[in-house]
C-alpha atoms as a PDB file:
ATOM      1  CA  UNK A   1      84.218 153.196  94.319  1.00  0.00           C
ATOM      2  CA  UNK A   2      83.727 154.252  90.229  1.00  0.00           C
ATOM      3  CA  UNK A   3      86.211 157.081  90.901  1.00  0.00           C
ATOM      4  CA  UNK A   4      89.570 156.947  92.368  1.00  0.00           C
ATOM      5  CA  UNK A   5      89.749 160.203  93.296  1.00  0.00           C
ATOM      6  CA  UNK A   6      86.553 160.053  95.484  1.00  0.00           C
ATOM      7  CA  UNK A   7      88.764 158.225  98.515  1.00  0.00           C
ATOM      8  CA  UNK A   8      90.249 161.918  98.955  1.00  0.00           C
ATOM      9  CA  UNK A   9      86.568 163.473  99.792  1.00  0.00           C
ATOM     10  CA  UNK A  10      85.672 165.703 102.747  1.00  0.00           C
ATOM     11  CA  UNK A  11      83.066 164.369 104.552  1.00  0.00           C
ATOM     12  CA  UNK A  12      81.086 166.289 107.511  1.00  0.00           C
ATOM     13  CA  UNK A  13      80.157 163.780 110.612  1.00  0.00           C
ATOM     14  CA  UNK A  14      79.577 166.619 112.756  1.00  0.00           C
ATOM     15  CA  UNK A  15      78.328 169.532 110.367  1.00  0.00           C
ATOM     16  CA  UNK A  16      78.970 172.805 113.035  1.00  0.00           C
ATOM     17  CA  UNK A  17      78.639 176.520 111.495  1.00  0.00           C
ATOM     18  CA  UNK A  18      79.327 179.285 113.776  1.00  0.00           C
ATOM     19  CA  UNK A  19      78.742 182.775 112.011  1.00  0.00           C
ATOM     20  CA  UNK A  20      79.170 181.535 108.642  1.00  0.00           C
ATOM     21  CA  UNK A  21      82.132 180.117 109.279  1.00  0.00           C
ATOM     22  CA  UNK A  22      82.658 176.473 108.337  1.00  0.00           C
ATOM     23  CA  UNK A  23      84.460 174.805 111.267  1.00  0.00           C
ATOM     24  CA  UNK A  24      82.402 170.835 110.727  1.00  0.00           C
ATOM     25  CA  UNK A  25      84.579 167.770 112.101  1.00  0.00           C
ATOM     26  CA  UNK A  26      84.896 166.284 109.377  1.00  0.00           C
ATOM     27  CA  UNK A  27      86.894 162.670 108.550  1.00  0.00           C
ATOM     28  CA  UNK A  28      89.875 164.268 107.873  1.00  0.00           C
ATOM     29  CA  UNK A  29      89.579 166.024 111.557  1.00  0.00           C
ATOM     30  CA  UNK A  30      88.834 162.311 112.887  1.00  0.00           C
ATOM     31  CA  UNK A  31      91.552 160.290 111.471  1.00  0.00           C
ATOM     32  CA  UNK A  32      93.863 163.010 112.993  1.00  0.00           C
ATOM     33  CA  UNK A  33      92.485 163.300 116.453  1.00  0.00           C
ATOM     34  CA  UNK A  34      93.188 159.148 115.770  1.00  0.00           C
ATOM     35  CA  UNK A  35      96.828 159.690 114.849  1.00  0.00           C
ATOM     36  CA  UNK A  36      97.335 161.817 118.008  1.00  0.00           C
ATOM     37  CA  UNK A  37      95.399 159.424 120.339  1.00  0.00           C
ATOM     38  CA  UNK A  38      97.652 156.103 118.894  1.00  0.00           C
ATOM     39  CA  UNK A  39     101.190 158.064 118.916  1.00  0.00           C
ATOM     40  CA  UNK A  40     100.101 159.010 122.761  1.00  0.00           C
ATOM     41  CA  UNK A  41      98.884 155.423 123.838  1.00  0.00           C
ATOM     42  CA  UNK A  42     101.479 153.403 121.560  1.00  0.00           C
ATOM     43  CA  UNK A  43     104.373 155.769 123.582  1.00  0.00           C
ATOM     44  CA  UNK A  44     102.482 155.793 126.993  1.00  0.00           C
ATOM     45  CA  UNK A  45     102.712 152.071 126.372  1.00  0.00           C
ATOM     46  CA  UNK A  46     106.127 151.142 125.419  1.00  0.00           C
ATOM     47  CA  UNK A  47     107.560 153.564 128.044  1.00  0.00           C
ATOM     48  CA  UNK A  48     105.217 152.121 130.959  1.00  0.00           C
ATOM     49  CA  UNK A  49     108.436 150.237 132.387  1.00  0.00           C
ATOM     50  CA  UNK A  50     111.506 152.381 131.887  1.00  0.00           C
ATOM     51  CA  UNK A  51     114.354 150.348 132.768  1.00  0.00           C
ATOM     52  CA  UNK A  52     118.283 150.386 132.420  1.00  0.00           C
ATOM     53  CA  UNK A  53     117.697 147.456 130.446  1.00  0.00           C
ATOM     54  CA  UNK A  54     115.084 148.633 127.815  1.00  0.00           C
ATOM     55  CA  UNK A  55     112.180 146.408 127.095  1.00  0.00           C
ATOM     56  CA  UNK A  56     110.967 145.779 123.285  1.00  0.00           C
ATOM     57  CA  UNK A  57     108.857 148.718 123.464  1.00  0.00           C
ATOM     58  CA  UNK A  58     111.134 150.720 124.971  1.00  0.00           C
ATOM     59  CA  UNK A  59     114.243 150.030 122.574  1.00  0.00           C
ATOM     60  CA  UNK A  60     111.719 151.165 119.551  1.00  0.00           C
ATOM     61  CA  UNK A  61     110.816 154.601 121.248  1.00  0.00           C
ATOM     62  CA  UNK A  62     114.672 155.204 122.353  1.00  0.00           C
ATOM     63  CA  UNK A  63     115.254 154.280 118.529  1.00  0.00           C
ATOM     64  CA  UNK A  64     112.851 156.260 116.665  1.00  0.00           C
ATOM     65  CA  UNK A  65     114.297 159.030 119.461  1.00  0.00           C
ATOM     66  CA  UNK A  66     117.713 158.349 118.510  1.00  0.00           C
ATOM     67  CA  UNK A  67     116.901 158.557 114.544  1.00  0.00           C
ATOM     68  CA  UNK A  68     115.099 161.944 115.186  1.00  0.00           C
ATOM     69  CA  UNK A  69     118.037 163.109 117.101  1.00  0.00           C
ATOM     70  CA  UNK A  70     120.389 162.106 114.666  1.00  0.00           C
ATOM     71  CA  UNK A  71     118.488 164.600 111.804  1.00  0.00           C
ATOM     72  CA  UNK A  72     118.970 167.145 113.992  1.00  0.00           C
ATOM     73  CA  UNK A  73     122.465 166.597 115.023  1.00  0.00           C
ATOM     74  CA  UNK A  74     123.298 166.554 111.272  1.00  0.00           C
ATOM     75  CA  UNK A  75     120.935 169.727 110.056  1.00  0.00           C
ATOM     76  CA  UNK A  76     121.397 171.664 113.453  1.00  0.00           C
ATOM     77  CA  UNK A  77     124.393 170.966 115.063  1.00  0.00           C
ATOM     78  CA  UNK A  78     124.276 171.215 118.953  1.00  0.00           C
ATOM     79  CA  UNK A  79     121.845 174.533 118.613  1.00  0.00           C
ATOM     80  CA  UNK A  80     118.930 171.822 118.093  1.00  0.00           C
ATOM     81  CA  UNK A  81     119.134 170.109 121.085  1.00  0.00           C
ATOM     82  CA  UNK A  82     115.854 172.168 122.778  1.00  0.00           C
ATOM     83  CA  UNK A  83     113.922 171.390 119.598  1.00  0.00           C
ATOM     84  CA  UNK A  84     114.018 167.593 119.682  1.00  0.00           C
ATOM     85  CA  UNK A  85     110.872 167.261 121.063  1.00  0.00           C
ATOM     86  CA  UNK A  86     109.308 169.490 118.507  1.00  0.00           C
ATOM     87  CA  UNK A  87     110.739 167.622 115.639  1.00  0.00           C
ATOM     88  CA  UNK A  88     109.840 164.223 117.132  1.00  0.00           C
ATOM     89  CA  UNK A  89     106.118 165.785 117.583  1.00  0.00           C
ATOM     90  CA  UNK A  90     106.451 166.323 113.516  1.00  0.00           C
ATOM     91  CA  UNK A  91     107.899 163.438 112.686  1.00  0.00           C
ATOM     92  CA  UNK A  92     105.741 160.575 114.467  1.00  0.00           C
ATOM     93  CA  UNK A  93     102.665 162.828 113.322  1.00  0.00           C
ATOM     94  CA  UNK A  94     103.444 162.673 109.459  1.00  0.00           C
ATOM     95  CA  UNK A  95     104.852 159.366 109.315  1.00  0.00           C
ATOM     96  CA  UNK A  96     101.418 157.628 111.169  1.00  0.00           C
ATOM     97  CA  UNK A  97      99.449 159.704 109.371  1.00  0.00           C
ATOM     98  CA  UNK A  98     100.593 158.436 106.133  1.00  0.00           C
ATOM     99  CA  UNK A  99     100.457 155.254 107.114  1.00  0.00           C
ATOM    100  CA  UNK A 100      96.800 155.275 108.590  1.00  0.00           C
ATOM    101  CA  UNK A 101      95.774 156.243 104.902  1.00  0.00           C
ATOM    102  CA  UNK A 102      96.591 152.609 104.053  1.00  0.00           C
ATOM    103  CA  UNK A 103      93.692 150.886 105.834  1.00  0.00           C
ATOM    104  CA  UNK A 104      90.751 150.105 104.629  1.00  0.00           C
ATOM    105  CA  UNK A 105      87.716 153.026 104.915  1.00  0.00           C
ATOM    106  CA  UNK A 106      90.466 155.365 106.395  1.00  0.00           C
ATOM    107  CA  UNK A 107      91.567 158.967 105.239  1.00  0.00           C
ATOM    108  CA  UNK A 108      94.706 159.964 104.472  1.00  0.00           C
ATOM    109  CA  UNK A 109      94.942 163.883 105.752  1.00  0.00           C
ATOM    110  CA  UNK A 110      98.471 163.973 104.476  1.00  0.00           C
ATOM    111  CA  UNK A 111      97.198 163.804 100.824  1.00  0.00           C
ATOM    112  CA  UNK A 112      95.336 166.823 101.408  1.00  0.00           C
ATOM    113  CA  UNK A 113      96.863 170.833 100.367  1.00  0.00           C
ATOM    114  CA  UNK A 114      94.923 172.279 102.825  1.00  0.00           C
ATOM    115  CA  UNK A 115      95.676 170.163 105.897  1.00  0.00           C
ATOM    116  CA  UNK A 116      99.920 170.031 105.075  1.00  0.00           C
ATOM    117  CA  UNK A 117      99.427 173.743 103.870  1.00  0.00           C
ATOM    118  CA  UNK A 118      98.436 174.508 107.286  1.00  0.00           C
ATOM    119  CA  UNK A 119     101.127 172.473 109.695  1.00  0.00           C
ATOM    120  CA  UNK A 120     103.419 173.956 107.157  1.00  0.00           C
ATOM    121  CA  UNK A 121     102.578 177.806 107.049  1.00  0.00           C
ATOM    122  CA  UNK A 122     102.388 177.092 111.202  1.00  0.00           C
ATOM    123  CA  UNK A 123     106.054 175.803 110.943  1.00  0.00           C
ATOM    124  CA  UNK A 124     106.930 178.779 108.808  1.00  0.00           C
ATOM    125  CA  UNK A 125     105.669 180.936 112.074  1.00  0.00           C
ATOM    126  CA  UNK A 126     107.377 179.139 114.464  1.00  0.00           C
ATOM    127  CA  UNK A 127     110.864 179.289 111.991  1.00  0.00           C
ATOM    128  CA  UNK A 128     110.256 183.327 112.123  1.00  0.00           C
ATOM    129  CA  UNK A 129     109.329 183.170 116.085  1.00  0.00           C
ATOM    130  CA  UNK A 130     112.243 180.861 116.723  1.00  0.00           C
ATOM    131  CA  UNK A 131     114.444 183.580 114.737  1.00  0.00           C
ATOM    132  CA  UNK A 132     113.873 186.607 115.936  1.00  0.00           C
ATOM    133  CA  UNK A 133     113.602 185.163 119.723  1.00  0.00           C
ATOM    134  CA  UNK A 134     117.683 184.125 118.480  1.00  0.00           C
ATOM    135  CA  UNK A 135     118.543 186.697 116.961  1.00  0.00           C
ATOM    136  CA  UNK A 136     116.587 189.854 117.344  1.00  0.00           C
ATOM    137  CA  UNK A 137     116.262 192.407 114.712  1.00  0.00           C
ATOM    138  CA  UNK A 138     119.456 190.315 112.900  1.00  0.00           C
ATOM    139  CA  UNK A 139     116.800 188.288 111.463  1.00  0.00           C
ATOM    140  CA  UNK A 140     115.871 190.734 108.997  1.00  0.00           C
ATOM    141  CA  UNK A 141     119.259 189.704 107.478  1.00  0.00           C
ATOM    142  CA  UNK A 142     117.025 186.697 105.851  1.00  0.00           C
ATOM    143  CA  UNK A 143     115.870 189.349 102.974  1.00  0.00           C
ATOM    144  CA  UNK A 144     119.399 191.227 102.489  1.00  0.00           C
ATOM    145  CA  UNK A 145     122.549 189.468 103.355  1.00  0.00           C
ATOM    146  CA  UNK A 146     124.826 191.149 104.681  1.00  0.00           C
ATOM    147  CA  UNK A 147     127.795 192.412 102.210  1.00  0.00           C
ATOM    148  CA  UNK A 148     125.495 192.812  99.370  1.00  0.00           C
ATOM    149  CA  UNK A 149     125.277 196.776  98.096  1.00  0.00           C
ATOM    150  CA  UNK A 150     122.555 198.559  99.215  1.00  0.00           C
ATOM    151  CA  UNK A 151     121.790 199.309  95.471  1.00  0.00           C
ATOM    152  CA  UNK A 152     120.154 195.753  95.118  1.00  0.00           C
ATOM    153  CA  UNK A 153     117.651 195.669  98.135  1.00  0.00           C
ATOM    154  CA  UNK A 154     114.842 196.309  95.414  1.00  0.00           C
ATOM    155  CA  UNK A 155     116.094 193.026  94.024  1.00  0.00           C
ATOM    156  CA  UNK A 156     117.230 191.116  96.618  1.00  0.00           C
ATOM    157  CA  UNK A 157     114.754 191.404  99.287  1.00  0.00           C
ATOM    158  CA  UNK A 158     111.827 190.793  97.364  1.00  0.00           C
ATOM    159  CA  UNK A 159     113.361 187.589  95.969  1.00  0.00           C
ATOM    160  CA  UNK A 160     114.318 186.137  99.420  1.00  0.00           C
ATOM    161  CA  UNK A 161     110.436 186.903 100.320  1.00  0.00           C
ATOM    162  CA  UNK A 162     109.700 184.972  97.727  1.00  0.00           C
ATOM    163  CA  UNK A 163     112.047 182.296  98.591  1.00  0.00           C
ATOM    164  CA  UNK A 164     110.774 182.301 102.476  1.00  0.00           C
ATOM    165  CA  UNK A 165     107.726 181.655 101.206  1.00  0.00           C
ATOM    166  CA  UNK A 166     108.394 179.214  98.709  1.00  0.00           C
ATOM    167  CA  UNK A 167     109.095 176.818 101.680  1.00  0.00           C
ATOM    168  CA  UNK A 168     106.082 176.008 103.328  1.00  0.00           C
ATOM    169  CA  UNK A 169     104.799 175.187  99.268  1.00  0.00           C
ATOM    170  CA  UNK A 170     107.875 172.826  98.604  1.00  0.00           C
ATOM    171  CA  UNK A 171     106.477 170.530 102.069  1.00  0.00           C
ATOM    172  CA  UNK A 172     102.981 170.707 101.447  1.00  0.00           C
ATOM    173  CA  UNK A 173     103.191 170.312  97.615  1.00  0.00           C
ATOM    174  CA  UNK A 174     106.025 167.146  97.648  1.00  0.00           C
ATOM    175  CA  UNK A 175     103.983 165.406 101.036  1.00  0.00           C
ATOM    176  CA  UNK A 176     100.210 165.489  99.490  1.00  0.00           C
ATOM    177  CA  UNK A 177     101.271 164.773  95.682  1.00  0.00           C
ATOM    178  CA  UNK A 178     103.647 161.791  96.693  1.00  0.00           C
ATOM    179  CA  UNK A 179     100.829 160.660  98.899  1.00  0.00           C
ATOM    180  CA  UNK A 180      97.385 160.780  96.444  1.00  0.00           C
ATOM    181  CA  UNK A 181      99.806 159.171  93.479  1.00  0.00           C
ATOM    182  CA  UNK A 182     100.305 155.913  95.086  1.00  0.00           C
ATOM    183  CA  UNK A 183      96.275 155.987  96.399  1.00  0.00           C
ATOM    184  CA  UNK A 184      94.856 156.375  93.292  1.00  0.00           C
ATOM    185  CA  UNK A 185      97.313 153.335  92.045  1.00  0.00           C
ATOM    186  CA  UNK A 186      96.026 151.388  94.982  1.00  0.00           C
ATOM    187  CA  UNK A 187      92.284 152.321  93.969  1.00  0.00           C
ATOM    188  CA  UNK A 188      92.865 151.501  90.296  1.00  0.00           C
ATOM    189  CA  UNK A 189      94.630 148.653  90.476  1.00  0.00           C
ATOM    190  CA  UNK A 190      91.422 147.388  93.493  1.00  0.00           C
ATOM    191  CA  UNK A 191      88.751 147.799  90.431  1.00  0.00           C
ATOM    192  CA  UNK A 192      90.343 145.408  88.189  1.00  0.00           C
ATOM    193  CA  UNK A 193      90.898 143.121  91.217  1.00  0.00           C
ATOM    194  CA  UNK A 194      87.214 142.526  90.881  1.00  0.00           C
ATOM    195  CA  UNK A 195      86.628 143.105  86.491  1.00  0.00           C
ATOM    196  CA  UNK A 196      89.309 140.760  85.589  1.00  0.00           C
ATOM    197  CA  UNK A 197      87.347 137.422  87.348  1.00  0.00           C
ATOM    198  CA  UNK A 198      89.568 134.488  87.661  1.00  0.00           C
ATOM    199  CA  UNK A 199      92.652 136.357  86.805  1.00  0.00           C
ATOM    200  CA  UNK A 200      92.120 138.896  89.542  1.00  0.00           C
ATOM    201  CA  UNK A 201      95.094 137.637  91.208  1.00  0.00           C
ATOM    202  CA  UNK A 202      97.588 139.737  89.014  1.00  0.00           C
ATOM    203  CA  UNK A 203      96.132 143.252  89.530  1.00  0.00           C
ATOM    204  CA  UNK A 204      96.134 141.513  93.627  1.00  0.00           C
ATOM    205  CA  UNK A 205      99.830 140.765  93.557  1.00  0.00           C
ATOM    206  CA  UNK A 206     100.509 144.008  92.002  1.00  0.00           C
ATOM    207  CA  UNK A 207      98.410 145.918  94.815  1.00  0.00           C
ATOM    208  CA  UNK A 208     100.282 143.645  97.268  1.00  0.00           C
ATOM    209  CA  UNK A 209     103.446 145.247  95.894  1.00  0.00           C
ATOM    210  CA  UNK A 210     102.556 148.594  96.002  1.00  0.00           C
ATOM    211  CA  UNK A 211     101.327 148.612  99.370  1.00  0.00           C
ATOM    212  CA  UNK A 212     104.828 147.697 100.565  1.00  0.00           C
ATOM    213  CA  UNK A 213     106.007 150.300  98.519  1.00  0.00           C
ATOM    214  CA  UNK A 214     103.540 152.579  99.985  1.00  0.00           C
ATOM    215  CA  UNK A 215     104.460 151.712 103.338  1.00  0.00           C
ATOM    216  CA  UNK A 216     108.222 152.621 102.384  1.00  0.00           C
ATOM    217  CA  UNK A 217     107.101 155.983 100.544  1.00  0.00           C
ATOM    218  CA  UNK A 218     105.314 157.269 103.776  1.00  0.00           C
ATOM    219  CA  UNK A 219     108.210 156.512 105.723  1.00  0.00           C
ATOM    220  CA  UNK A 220     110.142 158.219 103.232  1.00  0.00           C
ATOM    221  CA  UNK A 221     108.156 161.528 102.807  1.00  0.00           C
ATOM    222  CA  UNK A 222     108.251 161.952 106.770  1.00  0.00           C
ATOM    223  CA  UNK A 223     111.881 161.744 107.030  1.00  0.00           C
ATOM    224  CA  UNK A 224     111.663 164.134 104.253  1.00  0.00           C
ATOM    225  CA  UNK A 225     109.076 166.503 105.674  1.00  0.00           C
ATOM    226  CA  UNK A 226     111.246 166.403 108.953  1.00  0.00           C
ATOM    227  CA  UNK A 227     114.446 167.240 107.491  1.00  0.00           C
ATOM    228  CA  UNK A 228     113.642 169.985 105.451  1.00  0.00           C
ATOM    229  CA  UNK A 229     111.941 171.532 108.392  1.00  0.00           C
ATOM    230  CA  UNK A 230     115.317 171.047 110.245  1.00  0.00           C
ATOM    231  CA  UNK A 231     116.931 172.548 107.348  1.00  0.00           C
ATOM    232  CA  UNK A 232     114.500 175.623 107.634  1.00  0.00           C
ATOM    233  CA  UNK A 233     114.598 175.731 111.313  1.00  0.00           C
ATOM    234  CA  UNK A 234     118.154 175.925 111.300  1.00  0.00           C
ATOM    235  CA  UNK A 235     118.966 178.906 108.654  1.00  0.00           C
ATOM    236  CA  UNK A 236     115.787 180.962 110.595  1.00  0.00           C
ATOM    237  CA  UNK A 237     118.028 180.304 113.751  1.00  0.00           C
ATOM    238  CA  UNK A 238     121.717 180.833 112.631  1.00  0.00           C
ATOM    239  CA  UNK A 239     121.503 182.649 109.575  1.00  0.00           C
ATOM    240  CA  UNK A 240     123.197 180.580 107.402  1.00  0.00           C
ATOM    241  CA  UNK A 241     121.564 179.536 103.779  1.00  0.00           C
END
């Protein structure tokens, strides 16, 4: 692969058009309906055998449970309790994703504006749905807090627009740059694997090191991704900024 940036191509496997409307599976549409299909067998697996005494597989779920329930404990207080699920959902989906861009001939959907854009503009709809179901028409206190003067709503509410909508940008924007950097090192550092001959085994040890690194980052940006969206979750709930 000549350019490093080619790794992040759409490709159609199933090309579908219905009334000019592009909706092909593509491999980014694969490699998540594969992300979904090994969170759901990997759980259905460790959680065959539920005991009192928690088997291997068991002790990771309750502990990757127990980590997601510990964000929300400390962005949400008790009000997240009925949104563990949710968050878990987000988490395990961003963090194997990420991490199923590391293999060889796979596709890594997190890297990609479009794909984040969209789980985070639906996040932003369930923050504003989650809201208003709390607190009615209080919600609209997002755009004017109250005790400001009337005088500056012409101010004020367009700049909290602004910031609402800044969110979903920050996620998508910090997820799919953090993930195509370290990629493209990967794919650079693979060509001179090959060029340099004999001495191929430095660029080698250096990809070796930056796949561990790799690993870490997508780890990283998930807990990220998750906590922010507590963050979010909780001010569209309470209130509070």
């Amino acid at each position: 692969m000549e350019n490093p940036l080619e790794q992040f191509a759409i490709k159609k496997l199933m090309p579908l058009d219905i009334n000019g409307v592009d909706v092909s599976f593509t491999n980014s549409s694969l490699c998540m309906l594969i992300t979904v299909a090994f969170i759901l067998l990997t759980l259905g697996w460790c959680l065959r055998k539920r005991n009192i005494v928690p088997s291997m597989g068991q002790a990771f779920s309750e502990s990757i449970y127990d980590f997601i329930r510990s964000i929300i404990g400390e962005t949400m207080g008790n009000d997240g309790a009925k949104y563990v699920s949710l968050i878990f959902a987000l988490f395990l989906f961003i963090a194997c994703g990420n991490i199923l861009g590391l293999f060889p001939y796979s596709f890594t959907f997190t890297s990609h504006i479009a794909a984040v854009g969209t789980l985070s503009v639906f996040f932003l709809l369930l923050n504003i749905a989650f809201g208003v179901k709390r607190r009615g028409f209080g919600y609209l206190r997002t755009f004017f807090p109250e005790g400001l003067p009337w005088i500056m709503a012409p101010l004020i509410i367009p700049v909290e627009t602004l910031s609402l909508l800044a969110k979903p940008f920050s996620l998508t924007i910090r997820l799919s740059v953090n993930m195509s950097v370290g990629h493209i090192m990967l794919e650079v550092l693979g060509t001179f694997i090959l060029a340099m001959g004999i001495f191929g085994f430095i660029p080698l040890v250096a990809d070796m090191c930056i796949i561990m690194f790799e690993i870490f980052v997508a780890l990283l940006q998930a807990y990220i991704y998750t906590t922010l969206s507590c963050v979010y979750l909780s001010q569209a709930i309470s209130g509070e900024e």
